[in-house]
Structure formats: structure tokens, C-alpha cells
C-alpha atoms as a PDB file:
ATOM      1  CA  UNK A   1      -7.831  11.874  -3.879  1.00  0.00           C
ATOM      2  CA  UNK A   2      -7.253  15.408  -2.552  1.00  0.00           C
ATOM      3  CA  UNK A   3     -10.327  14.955  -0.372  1.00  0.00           C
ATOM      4  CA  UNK A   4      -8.971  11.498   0.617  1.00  0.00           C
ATOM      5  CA  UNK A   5      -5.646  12.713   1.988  1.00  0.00           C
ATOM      6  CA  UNK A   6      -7.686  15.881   3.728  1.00  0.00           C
ATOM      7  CA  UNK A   7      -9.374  13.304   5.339  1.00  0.00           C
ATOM      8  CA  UNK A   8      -6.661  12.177   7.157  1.00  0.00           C
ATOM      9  CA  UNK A   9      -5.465  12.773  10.737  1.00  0.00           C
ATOM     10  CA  UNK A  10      -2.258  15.081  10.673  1.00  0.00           C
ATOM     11  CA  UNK A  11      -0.309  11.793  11.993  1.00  0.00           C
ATOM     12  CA  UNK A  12      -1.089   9.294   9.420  1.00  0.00           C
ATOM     13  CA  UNK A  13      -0.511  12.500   6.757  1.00  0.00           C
ATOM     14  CA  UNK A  14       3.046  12.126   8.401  1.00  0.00           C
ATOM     15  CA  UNK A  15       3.733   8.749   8.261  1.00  0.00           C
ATOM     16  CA  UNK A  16       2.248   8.378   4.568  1.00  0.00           C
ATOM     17  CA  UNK A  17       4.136  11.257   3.142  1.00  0.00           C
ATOM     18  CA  UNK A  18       6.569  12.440   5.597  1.00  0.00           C
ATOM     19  CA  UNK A  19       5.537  15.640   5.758  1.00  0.00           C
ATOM     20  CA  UNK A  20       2.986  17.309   8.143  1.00  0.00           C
ATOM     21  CA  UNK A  21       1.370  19.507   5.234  1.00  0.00           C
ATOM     22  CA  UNK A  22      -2.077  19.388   5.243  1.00  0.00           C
ATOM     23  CA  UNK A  23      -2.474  18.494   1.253  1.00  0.00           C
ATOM     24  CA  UNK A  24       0.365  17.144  -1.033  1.00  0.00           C
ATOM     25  CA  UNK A  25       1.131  19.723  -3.828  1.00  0.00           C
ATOM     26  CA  UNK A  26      -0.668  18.678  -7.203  1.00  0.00           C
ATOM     27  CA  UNK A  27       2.345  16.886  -8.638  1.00  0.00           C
ATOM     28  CA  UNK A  28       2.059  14.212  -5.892  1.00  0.00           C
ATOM     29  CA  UNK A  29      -1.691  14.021  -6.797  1.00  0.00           C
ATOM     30  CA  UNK A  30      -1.459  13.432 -10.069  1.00  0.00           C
ATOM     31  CA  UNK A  31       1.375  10.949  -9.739  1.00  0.00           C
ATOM     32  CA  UNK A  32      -1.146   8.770  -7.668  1.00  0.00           C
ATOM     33  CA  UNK A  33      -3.752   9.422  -9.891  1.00  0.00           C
ATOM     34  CA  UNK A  34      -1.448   8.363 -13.147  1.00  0.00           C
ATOM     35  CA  UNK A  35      -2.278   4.718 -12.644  1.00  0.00           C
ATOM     36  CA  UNK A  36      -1.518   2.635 -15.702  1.00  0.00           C
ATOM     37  CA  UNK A  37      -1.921  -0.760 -14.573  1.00  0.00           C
ATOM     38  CA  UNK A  38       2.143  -1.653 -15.202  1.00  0.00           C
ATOM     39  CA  UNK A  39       4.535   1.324 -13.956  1.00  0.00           C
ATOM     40  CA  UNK A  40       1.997   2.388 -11.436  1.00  0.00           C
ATOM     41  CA  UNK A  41      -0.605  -0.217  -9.874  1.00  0.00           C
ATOM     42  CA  UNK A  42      -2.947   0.482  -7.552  1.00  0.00           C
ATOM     43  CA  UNK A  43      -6.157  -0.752  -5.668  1.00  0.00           C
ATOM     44  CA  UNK A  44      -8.405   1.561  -3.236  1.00  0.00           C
ATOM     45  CA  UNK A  45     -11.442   0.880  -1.681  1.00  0.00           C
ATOM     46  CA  UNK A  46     -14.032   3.542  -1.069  1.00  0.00           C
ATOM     47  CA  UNK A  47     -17.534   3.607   0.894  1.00  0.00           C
ATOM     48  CA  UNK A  48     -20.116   3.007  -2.188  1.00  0.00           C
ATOM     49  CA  UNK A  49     -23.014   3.185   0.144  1.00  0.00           C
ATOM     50  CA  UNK A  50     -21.760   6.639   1.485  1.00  0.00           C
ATOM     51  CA  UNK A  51     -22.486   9.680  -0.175  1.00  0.00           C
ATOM     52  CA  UNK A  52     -19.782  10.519  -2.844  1.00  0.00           C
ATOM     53  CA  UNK A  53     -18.401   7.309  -2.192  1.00  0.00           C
ATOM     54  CA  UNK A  54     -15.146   8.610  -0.185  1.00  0.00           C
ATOM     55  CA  UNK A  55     -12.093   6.824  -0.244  1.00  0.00           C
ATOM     56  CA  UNK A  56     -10.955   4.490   2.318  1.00  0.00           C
ATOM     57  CA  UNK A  57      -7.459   3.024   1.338  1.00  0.00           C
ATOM     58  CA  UNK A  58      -5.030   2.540  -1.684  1.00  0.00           C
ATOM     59  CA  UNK A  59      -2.099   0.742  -2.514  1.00  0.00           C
ATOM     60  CA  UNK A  60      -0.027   1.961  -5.127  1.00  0.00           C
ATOM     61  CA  UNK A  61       3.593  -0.025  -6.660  1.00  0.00           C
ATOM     62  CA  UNK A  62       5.574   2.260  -8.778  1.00  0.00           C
ATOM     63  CA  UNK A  63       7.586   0.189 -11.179  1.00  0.00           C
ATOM     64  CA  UNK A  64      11.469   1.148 -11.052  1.00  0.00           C
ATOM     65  CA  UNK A  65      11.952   0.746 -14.177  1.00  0.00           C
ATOM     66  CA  UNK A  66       9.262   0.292 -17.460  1.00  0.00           C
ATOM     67  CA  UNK A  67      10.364  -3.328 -17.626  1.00  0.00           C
ATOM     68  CA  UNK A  68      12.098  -3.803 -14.093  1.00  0.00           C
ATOM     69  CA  UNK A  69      11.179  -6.475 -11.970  1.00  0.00           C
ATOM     70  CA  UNK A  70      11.086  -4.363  -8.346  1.00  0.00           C
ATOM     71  CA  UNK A  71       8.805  -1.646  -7.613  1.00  0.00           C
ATOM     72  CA  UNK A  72       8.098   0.857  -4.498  1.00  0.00           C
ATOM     73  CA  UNK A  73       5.221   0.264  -2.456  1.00  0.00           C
ATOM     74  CA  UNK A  74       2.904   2.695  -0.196  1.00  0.00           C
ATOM     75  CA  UNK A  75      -0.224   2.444   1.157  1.00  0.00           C
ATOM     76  CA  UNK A  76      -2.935   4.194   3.475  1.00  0.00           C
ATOM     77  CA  UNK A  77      -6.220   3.852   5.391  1.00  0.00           C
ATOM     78  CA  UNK A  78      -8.380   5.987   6.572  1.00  0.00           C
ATOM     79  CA  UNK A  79      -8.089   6.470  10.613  1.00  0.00           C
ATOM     80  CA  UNK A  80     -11.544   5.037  11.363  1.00  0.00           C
ATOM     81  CA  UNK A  81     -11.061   2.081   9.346  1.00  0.00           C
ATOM     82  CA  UNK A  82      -7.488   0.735  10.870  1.00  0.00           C
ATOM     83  CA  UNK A  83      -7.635  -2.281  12.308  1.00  0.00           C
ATOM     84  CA  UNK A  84     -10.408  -4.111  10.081  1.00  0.00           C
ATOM     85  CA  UNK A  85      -8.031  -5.993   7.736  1.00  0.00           C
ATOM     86  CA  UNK A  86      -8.239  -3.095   4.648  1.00  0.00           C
ATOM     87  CA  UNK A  87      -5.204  -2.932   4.073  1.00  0.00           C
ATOM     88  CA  UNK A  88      -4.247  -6.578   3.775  1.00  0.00           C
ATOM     89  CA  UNK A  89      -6.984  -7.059   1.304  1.00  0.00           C
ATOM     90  CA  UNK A  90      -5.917  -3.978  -0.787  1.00  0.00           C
ATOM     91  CA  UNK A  91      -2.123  -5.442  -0.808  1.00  0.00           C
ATOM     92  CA  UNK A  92      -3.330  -9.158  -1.724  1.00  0.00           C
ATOM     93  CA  UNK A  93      -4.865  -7.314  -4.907  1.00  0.00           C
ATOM     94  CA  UNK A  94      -2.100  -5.023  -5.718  1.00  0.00           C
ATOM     95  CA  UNK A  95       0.723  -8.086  -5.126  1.00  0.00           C
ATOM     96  CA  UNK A  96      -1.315 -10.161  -7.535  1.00  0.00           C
ATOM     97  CA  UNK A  97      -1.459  -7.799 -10.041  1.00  0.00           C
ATOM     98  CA  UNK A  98       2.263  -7.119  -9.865  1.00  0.00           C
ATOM     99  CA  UNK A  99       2.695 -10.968  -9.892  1.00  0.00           C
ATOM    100  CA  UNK A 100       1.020 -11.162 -13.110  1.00  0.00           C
ATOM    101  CA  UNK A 101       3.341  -7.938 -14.707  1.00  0.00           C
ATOM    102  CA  UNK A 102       6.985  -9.449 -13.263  1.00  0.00           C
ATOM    103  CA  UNK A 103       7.365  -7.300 -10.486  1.00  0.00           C
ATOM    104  CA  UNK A 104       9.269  -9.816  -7.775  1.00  0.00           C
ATOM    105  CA  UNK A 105      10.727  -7.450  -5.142  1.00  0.00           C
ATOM    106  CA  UNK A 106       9.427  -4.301  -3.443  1.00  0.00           C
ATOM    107  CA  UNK A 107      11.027  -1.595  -1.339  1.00  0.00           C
ATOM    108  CA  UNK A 108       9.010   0.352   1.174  1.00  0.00           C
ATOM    109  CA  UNK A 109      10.036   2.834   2.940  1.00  0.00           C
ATOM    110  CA  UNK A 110       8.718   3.398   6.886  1.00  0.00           C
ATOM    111  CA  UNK A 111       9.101   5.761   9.169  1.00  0.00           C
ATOM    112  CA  UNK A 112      10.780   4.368  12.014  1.00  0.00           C
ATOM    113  CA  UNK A 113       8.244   5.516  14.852  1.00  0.00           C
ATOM    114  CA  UNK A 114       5.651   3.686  12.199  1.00  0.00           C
ATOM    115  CA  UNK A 115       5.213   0.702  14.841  1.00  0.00           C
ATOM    116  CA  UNK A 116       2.410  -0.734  13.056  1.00  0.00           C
ATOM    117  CA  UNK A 117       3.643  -0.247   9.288  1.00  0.00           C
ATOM    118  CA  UNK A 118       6.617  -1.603  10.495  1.00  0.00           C
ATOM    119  CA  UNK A 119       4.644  -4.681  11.823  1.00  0.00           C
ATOM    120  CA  UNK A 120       2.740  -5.423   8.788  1.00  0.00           C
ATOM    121  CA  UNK A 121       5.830  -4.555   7.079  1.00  0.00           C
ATOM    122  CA  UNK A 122       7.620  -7.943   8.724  1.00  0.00           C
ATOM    123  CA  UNK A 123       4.556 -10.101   8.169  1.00  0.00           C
ATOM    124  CA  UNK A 124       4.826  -9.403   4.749  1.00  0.00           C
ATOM    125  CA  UNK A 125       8.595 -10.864   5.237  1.00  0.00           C
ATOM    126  CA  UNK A 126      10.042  -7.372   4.812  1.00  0.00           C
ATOM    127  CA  UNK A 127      13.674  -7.357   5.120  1.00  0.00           C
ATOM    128  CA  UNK A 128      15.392  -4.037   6.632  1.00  0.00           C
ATOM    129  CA  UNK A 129      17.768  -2.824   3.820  1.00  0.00           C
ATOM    130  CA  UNK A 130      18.555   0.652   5.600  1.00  0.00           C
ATOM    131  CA  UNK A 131      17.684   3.107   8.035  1.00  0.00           C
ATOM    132  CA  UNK A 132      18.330   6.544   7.900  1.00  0.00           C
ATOM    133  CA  UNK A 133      17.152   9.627   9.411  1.00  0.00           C
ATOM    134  CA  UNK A 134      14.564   8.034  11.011  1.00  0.00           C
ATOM    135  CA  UNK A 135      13.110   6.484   8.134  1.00  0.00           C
ATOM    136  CA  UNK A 136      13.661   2.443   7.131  1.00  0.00           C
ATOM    137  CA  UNK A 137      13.592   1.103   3.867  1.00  0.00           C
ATOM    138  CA  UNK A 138      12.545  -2.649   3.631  1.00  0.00           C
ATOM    139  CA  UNK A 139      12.959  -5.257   0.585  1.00  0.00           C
ATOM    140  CA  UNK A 140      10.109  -7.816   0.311  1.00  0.00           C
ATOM    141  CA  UNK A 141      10.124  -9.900  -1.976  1.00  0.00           C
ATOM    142  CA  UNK A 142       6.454 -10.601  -3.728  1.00  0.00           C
ATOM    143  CA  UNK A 143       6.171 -14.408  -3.743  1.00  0.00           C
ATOM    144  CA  UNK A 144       6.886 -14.384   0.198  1.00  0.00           C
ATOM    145  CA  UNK A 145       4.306 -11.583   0.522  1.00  0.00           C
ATOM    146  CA  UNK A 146       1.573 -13.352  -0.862  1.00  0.00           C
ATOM    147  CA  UNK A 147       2.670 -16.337   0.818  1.00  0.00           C
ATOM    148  CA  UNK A 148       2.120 -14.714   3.900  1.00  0.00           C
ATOM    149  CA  UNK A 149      -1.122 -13.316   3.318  1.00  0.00           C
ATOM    150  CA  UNK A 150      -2.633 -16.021   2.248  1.00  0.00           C
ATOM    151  CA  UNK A 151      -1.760 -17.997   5.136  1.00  0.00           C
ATOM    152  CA  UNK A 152      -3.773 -16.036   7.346  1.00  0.00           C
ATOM    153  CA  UNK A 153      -6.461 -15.045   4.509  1.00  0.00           C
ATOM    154  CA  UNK A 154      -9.362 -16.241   6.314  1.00  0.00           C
ATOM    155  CA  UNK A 155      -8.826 -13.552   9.181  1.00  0.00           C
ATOM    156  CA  UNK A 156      -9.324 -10.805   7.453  1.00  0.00           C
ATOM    157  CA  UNK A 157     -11.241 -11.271   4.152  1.00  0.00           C
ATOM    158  CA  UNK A 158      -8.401 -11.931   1.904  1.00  0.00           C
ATOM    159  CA  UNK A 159      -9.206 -15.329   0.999  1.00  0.00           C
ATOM    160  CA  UNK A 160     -12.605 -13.415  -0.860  1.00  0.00           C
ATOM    161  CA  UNK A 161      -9.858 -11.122  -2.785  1.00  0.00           C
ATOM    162  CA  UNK A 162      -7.755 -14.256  -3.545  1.00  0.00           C
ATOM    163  CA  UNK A 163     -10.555 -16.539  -4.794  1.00  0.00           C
ATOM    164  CA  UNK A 164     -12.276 -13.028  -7.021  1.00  0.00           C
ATOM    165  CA  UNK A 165      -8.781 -12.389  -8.510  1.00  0.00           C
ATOM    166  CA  UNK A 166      -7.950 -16.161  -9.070  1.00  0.00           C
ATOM    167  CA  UNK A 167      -4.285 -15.941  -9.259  1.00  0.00           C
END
């Protein structure tokens, strides 16, 4: 993960944590490593051909509460792979998942010079809750999300994630 976030230009550092530190201190790390599969889902993607298999992308929902029904979302992508349609396939896996474990609405939270978080932000049906100090916090709700994507699945692989995950 550490390697992962290294790995990152210095802007996408900033708009994933909001800080231009190089490296998140450890208690960030192991909070995205603490994945339990029901207050903290996540899907990532690495490159299994390269070697060490580097990380490419993750998703992660943190549940509110143990049993809530809402949950905070984030995601990344590494620089070079922007663009190819990672990301929606990592969130079609992540929203099913939270489907399947009650989670109906998420917040994000965007930095307001984010244009094109803030873009996939709206296709997803994101709602703008809030904005301060440069940084707007969206409410989406799930069912709309995956309505979304898999509307335009066929663009970008999703439909493959859809049909493996058979929701």
C-alpha cells in the first residue's frame, strides 16, 4: 500500500488525502489495510503480469456505523492508468458488495479543484450536501450508482464485473 501511494504524483496524493505529504503516517495505512468485508470494503486492482504485482487502484467504503446503512467512499488510480475505465470497474464491485451488506447511501468528500472526481462524482448521481474550505461533500445514494454504471457498462468493462459478481 505504502509503495502504492509513493507511487503517486504529488497532485493526486493531494486530492486523495488532502495533504501534500509524500506517505500517509502508518495509522492511515493500516486503516486501509483493515479491510473486513462489512465496516470497511474494498476492491483494488494491481498489475499481476508486472513484477511484484503493484497496485493500480482501490476503492474502499467505511461503514458509519457497524450496522448503519451509509458509508464513506474514496478511491484512487494510479496516474498512468486514468482514463481507461479502472475506476468505474473497481466502484461497480465495491457498490455491489455494499448492496449485498445494506449500505444504501454514501458520502464522498472532493476537493473542489477535483474537476474530474467531481465529474464521476455526478455520474454516479452524487448530490452536493456541503462545501467547505474548498472541499465538497456529496450524498449518493447506492441503487442510483449502480444504476448509472450499468447503463454505460459496456464502455468501460463493467458489464464483465457485473456479469462475474452476478448481483
Amino acid at each position: 500500500m505504502r509503495e502504492a501511494i509513493d507511487a503517486l504524483s504529488p497532485q493526486s496524493r493531494y486530492w486523495r488525502f488532502f495533504s501534500s505529504m509524500p506517505v500517509p503516517p502508518d495509522t492511515v495505512i493500516h486503516q486501509l489495510l483493515a479491510v473486513d468485508g462489512h465496516k470497511h470494503i474494498a476492491w483494488g486492482a494491481t498489475l499481476a503480469n508486472e513484477h511484484g504485482s503493484p497496485a493500480i487502484g482501490s476503492v474502499h467504503v467505511f461503514r458509519d456505523k457497524t450496522e448503519g446503512s451509509s458509508g464513506e467512499l474514496s478511491f484512487v488510480i494510479a496516474d498512468a492508468c486514468h482514463g481507461l475505465g479502472l475506476v468505474r470497474m473497481l466502484l461497480a464491485a465495491a457498490l455491489v458488495e455494499c448492496a449485498r451488506h445494506g449500505i444504501k447511501i454514501l458520502e464522498v468528500q472532493v476537493l473542489s479543484e477535483n474537476r474530474a472526481a467531481i465529474r464521476l462524482v455526478h455520474f454516479l448521481g452524487g448530490r452536493m450536501t456541503s462545501i467547505q474550505s474548498g472541499v465538497s461533500t456529496y450524498d449518493i445514494k447506492l441503487r442510483t450508482a449502480l444504476d448509472n454504471l450499468r447503463s454505460h457498462a459496456e464502455e468501460t468493462g463493467v458489464a464483465s464485473v457485473f456479469a462475474a459478481l452476478a448481483e
